[in-house]
C-alpha atoms as a PDB file:
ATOM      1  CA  UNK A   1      12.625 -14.482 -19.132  1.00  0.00           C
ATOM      2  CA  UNK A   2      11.382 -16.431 -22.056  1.00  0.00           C
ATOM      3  CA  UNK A   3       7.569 -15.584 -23.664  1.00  0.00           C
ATOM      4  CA  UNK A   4       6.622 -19.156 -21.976  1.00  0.00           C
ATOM      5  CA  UNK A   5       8.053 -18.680 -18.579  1.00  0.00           C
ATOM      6  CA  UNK A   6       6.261 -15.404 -18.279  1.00  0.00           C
ATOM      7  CA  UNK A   7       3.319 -16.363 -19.700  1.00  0.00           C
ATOM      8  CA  UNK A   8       3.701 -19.801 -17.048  1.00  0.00           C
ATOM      9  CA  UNK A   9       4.433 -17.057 -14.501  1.00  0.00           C
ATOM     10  CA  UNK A  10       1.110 -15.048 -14.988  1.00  0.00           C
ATOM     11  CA  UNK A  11      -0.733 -18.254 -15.617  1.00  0.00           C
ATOM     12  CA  UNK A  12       0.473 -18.972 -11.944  1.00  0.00           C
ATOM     13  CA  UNK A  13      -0.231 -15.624 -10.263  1.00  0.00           C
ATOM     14  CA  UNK A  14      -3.917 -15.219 -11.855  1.00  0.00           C
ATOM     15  CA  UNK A  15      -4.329 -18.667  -9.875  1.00  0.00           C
ATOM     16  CA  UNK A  16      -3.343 -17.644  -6.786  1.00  0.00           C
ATOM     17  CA  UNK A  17      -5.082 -14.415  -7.384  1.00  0.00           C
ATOM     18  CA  UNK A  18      -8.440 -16.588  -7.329  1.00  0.00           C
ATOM     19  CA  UNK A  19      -7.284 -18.526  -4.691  1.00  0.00           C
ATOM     20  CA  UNK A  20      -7.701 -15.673  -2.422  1.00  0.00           C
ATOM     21  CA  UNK A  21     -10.716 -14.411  -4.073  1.00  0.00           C
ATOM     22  CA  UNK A  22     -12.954 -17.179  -3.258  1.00  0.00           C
ATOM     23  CA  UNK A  23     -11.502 -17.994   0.362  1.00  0.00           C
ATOM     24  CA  UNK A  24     -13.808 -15.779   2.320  1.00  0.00           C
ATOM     25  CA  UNK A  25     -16.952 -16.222   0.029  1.00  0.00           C
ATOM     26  CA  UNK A  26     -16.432 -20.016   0.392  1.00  0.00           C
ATOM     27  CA  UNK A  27     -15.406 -19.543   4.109  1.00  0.00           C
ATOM     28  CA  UNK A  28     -18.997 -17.704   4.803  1.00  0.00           C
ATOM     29  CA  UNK A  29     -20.995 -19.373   2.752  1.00  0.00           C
ATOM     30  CA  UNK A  30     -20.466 -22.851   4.547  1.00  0.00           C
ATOM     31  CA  UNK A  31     -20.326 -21.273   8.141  1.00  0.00           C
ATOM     32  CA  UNK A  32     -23.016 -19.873   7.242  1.00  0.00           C
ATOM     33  CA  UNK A  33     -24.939 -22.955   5.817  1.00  0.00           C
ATOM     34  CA  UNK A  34     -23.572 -25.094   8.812  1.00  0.00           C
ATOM     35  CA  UNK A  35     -25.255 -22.448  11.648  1.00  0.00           C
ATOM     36  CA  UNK A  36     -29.130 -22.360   9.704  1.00  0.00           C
ATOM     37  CA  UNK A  37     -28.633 -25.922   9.320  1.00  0.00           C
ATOM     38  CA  UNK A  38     -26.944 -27.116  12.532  1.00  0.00           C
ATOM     39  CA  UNK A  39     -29.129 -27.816  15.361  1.00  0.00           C
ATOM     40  CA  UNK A  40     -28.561 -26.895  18.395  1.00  0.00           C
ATOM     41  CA  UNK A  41     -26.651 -24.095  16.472  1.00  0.00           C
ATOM     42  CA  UNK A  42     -27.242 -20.642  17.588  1.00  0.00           C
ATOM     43  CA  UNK A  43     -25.170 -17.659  16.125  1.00  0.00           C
ATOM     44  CA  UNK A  44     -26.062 -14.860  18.718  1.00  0.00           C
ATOM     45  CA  UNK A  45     -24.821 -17.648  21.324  1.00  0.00           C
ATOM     46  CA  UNK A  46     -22.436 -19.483  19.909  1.00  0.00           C
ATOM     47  CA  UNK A  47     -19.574 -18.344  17.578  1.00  0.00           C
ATOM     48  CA  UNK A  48     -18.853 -19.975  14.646  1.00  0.00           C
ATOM     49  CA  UNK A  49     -15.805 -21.451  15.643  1.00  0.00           C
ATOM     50  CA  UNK A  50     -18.086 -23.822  17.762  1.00  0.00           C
ATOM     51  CA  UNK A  51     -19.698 -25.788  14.566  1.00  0.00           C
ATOM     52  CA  UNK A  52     -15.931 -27.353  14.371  1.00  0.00           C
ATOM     53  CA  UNK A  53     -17.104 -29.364  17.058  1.00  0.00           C
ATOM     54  CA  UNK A  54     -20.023 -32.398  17.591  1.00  0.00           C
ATOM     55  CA  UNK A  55     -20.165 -35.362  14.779  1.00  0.00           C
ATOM     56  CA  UNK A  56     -19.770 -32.943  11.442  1.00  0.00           C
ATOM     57  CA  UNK A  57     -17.262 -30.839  13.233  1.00  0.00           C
ATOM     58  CA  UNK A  58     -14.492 -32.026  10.588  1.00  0.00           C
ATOM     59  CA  UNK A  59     -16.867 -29.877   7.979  1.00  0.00           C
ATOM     60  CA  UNK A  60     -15.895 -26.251   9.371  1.00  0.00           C
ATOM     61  CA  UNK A  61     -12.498 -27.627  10.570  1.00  0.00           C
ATOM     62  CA  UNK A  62     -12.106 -28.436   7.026  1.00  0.00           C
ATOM     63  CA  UNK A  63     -13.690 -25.114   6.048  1.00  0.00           C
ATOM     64  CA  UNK A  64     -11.201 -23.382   8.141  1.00  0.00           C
ATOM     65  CA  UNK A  65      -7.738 -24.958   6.956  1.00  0.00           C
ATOM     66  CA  UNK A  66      -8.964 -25.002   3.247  1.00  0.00           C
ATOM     67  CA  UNK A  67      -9.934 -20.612   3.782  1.00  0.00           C
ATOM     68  CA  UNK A  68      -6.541 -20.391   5.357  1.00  0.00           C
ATOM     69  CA  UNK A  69      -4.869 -22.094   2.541  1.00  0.00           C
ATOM     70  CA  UNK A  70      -6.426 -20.478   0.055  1.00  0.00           C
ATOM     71  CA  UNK A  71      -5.392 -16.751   1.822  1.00  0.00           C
ATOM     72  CA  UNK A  72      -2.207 -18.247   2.201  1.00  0.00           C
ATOM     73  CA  UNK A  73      -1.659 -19.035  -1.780  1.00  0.00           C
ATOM     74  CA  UNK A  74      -3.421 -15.500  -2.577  1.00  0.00           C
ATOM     75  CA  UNK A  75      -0.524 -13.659  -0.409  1.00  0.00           C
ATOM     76  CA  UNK A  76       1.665 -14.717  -3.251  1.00  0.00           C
ATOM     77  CA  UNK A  77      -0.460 -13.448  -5.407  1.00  0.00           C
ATOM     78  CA  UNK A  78      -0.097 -10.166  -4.190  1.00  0.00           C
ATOM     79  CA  UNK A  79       3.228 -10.208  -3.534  1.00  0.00           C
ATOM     80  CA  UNK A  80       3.446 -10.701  -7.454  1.00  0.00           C
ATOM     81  CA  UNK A  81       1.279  -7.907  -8.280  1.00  0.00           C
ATOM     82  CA  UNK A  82       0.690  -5.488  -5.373  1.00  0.00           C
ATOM     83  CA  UNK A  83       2.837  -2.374  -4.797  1.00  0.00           C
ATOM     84  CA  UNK A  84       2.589  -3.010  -1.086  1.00  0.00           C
ATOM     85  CA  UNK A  85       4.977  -5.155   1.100  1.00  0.00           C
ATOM     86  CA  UNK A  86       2.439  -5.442   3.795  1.00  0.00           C
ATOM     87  CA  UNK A  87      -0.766  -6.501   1.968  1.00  0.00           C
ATOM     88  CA  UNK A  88       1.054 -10.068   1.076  1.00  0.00           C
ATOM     89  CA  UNK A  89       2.517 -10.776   4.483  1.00  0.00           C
ATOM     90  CA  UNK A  90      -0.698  -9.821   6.627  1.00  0.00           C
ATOM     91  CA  UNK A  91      -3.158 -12.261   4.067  1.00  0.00           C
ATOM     92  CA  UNK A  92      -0.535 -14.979   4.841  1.00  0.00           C
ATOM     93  CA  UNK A  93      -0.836 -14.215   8.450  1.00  0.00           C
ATOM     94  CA  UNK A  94      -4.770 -14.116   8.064  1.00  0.00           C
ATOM     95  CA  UNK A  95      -4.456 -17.347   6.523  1.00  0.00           C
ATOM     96  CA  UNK A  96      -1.924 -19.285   9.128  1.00  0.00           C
ATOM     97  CA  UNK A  97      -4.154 -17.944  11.641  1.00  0.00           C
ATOM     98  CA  UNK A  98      -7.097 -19.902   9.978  1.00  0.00           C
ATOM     99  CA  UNK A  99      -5.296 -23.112   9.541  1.00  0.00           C
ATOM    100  CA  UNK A 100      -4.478 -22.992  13.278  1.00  0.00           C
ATOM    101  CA  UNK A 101      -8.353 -21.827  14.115  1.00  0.00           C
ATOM    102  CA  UNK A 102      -9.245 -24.281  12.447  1.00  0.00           C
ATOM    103  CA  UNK A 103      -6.891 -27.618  13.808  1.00  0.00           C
ATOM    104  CA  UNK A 104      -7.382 -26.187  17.506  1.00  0.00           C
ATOM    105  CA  UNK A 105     -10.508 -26.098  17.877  1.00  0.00           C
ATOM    106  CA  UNK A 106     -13.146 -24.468  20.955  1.00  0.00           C
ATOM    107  CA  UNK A 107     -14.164 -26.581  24.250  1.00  0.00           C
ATOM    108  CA  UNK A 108     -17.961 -27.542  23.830  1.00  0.00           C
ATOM    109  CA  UNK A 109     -20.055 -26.014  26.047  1.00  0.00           C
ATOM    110  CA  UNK A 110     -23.068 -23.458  26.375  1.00  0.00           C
ATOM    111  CA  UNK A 111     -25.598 -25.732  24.597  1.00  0.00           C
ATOM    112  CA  UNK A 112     -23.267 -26.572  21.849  1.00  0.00           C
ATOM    113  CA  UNK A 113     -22.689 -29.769  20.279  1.00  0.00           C
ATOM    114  CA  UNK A 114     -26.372 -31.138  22.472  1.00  0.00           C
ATOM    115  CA  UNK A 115     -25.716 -32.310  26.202  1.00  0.00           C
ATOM    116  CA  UNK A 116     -22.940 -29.909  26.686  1.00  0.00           C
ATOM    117  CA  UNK A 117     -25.313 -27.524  28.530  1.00  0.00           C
ATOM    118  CA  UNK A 118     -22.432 -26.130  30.878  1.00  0.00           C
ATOM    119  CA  UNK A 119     -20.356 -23.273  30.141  1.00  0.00           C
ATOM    120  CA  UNK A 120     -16.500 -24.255  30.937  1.00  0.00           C
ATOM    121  CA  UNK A 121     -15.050 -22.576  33.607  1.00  0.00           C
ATOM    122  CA  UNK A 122     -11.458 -23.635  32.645  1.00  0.00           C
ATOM    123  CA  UNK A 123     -10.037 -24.174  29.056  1.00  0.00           C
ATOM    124  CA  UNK A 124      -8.071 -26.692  27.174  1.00  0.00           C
ATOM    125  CA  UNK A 125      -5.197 -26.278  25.414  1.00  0.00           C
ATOM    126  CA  UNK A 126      -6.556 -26.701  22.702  1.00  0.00           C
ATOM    127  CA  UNK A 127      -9.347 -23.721  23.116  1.00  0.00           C
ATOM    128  CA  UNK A 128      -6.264 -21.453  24.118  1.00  0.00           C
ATOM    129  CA  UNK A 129      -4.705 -21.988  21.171  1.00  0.00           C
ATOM    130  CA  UNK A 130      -7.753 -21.198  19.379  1.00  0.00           C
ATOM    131  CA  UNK A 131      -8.164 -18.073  21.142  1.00  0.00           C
ATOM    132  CA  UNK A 132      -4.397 -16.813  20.248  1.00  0.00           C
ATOM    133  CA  UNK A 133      -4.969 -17.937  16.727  1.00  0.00           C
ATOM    134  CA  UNK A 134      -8.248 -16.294  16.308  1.00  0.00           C
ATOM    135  CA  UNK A 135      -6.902 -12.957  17.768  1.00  0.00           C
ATOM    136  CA  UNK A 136      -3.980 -12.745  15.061  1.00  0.00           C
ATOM    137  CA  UNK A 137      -6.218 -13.530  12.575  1.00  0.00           C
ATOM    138  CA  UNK A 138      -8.232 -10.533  13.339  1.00  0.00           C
ATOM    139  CA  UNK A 139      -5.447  -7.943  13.893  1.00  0.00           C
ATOM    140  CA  UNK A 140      -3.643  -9.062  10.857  1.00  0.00           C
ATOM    141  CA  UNK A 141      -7.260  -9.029   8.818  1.00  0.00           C
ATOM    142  CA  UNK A 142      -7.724  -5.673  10.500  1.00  0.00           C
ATOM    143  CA  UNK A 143      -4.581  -4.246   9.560  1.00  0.00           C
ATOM    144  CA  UNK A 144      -4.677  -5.402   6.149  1.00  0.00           C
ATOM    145  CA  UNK A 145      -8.405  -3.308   5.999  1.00  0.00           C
ATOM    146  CA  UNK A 146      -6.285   0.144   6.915  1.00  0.00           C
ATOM    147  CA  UNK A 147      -3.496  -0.930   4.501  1.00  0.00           C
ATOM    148  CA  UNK A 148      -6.147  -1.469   1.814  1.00  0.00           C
ATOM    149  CA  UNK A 149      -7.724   2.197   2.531  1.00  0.00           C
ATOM    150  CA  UNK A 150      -4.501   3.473   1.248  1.00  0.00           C
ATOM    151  CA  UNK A 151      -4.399   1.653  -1.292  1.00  0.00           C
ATOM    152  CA  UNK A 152      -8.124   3.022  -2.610  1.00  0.00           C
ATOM    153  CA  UNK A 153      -8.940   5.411  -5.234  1.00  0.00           C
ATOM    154  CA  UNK A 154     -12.135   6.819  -4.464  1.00  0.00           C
ATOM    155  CA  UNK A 155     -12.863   8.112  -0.769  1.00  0.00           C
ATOM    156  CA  UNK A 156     -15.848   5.788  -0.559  1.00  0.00           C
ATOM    157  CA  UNK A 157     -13.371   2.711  -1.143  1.00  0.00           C
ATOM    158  CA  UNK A 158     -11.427   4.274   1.672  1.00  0.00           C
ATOM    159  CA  UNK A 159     -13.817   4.814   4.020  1.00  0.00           C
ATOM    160  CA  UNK A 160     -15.299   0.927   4.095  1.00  0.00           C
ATOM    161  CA  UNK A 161     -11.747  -0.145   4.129  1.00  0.00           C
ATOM    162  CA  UNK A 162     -11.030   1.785   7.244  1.00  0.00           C
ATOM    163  CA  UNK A 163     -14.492   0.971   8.543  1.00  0.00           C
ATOM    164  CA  UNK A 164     -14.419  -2.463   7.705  1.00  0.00           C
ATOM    165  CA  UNK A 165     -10.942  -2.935  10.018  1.00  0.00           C
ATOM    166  CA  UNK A 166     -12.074  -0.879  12.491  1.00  0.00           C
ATOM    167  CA  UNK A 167     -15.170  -2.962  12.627  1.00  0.00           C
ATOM    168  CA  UNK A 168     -13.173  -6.446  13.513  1.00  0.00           C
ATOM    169  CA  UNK A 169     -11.468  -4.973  16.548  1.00  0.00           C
ATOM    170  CA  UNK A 170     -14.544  -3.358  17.701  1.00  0.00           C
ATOM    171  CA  UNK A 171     -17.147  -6.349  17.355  1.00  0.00           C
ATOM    172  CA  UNK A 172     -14.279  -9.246  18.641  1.00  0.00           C
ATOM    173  CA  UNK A 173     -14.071  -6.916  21.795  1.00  0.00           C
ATOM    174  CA  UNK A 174     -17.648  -6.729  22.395  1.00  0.00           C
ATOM    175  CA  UNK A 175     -17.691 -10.636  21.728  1.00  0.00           C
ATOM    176  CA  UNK A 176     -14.691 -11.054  24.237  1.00  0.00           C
ATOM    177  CA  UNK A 177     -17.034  -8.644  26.652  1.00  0.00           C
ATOM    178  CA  UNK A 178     -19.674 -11.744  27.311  1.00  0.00           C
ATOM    179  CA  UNK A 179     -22.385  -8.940  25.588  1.00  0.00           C
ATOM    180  CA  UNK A 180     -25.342 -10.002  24.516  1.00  0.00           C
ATOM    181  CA  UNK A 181     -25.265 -11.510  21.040  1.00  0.00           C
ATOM    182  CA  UNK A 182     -21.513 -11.333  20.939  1.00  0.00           C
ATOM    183  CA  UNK A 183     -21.195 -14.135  18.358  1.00  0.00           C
ATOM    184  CA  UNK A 184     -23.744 -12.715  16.167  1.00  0.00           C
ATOM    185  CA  UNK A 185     -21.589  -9.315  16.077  1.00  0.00           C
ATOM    186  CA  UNK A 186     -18.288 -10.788  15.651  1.00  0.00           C
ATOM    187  CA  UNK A 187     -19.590 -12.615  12.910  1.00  0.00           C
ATOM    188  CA  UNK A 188     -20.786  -9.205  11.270  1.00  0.00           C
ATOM    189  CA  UNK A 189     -17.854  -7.797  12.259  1.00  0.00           C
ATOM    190  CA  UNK A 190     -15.361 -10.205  10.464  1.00  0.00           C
ATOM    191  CA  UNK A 191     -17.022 -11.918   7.417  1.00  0.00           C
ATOM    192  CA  UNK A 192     -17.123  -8.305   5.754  1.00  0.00           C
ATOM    193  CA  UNK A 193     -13.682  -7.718   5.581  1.00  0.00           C
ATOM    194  CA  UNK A 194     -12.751 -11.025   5.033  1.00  0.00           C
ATOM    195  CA  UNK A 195     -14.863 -10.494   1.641  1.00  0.00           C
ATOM    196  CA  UNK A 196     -13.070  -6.877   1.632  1.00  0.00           C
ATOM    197  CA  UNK A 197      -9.850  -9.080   1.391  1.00  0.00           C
ATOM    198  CA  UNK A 198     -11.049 -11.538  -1.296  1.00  0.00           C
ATOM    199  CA  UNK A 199     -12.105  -8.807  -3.030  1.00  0.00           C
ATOM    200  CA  UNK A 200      -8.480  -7.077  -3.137  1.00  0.00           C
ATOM    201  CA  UNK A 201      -7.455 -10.427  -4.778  1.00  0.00           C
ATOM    202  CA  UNK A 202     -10.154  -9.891  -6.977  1.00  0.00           C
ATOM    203  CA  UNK A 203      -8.894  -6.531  -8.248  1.00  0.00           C
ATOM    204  CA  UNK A 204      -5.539  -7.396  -8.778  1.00  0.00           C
ATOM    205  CA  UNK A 205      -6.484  -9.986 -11.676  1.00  0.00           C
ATOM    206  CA  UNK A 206      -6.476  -7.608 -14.260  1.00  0.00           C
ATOM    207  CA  UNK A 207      -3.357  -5.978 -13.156  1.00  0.00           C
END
């Protein structure tokens, strides 16, 4: 390989790299903007899936596909620089999974966009599809936490990795429950080890 192909070829990886460092960041900064700002928004009743819906619903659809995409390009990244085989393909699941969260979106309902006071009884196809998307992208983001752990030199950085993907499975099942709050926990549940992720890209820039 010539001196300008590989330096092309880092050039290229270091971009995908920060591709996947700034997809969860970005991804929780404007859910998170969109459910203080949002009215009749509520994130211990509704998740934040929901603000994909009413008249600025294409914001966090558009939220959704560009975090997915961004995961998506950063699983090349690692596959450039990380030892592991497994780190790459679950972030590209993570990020399919978000692209198809964020196309298929959630029925309205429970006070969310205003007038849809109901809550559904039945589901669309659409919300189904959601539903399967949503729950790949959490065992794949999971996963990738416990693969991370491994992957850690100090025991602290081991122990939030492991925590971290533990935390997803434990705070979407208490969402799936109906508990009260559920949104509000899955929330807290996921957006840390999406960062966790981001941050793995993070680390493998100087590498």
């Amino acid at each position: 390989m010539t001196a300008v192909a590989t330096t092309a070829r880092i050039s290229t990886t270091r971009t995908l790299l920060v591709a996947g460092t700034v997809a969860a960041p970005l991804w929780a900064a404007v859910s998170l903007a969109q459910a203080a700002l949002r009215e009749p928004f509520d994130l211990t009743r509704h998740p934040l899936s929901m603000l994909s819906l009413g008249e600025l619903g294409w914001l966090q659809i558009t939220n959704f596909v560009v975090a997915g995409v961004l995961f998506l390009a950063g699983s090349y990244g690692l596959r450039r620089t990380s030892g592991s085989g497994w780190l790459p393909r679950l972030t590209g699941i993570v990020g399919v999974g978000m692209i198809a969260s964020g196309l298929l979106v959630m029925d309205p309902g429970a006070g969310f966009p205003a007038g849809y006071d109901a809550i559904p009884t039945t589901m669309s196809w659409h919300s189904l599809g959601h539903m399967a998307a949503g729950s790949l992208t959490f065992l794949a983001l999971s996963v990738a936490c416990f693969v991370l752990a491994r992957r850690q030199a100090s025991t602290t950085g081991k122990v939030v990795s492991r925590l971290a993907g533990a935390w997803v499975l434990v705070a979407n099942a208490y969402c799936m429950s109906g508990a009260t709050a559920g949104s509000l926990v899955l929330a807290a549940g996921v957006i840390p080890a999406m960062l966790w992720l981001s941050a793995a890209h993070r680390s493998q820039l100087g590498a």
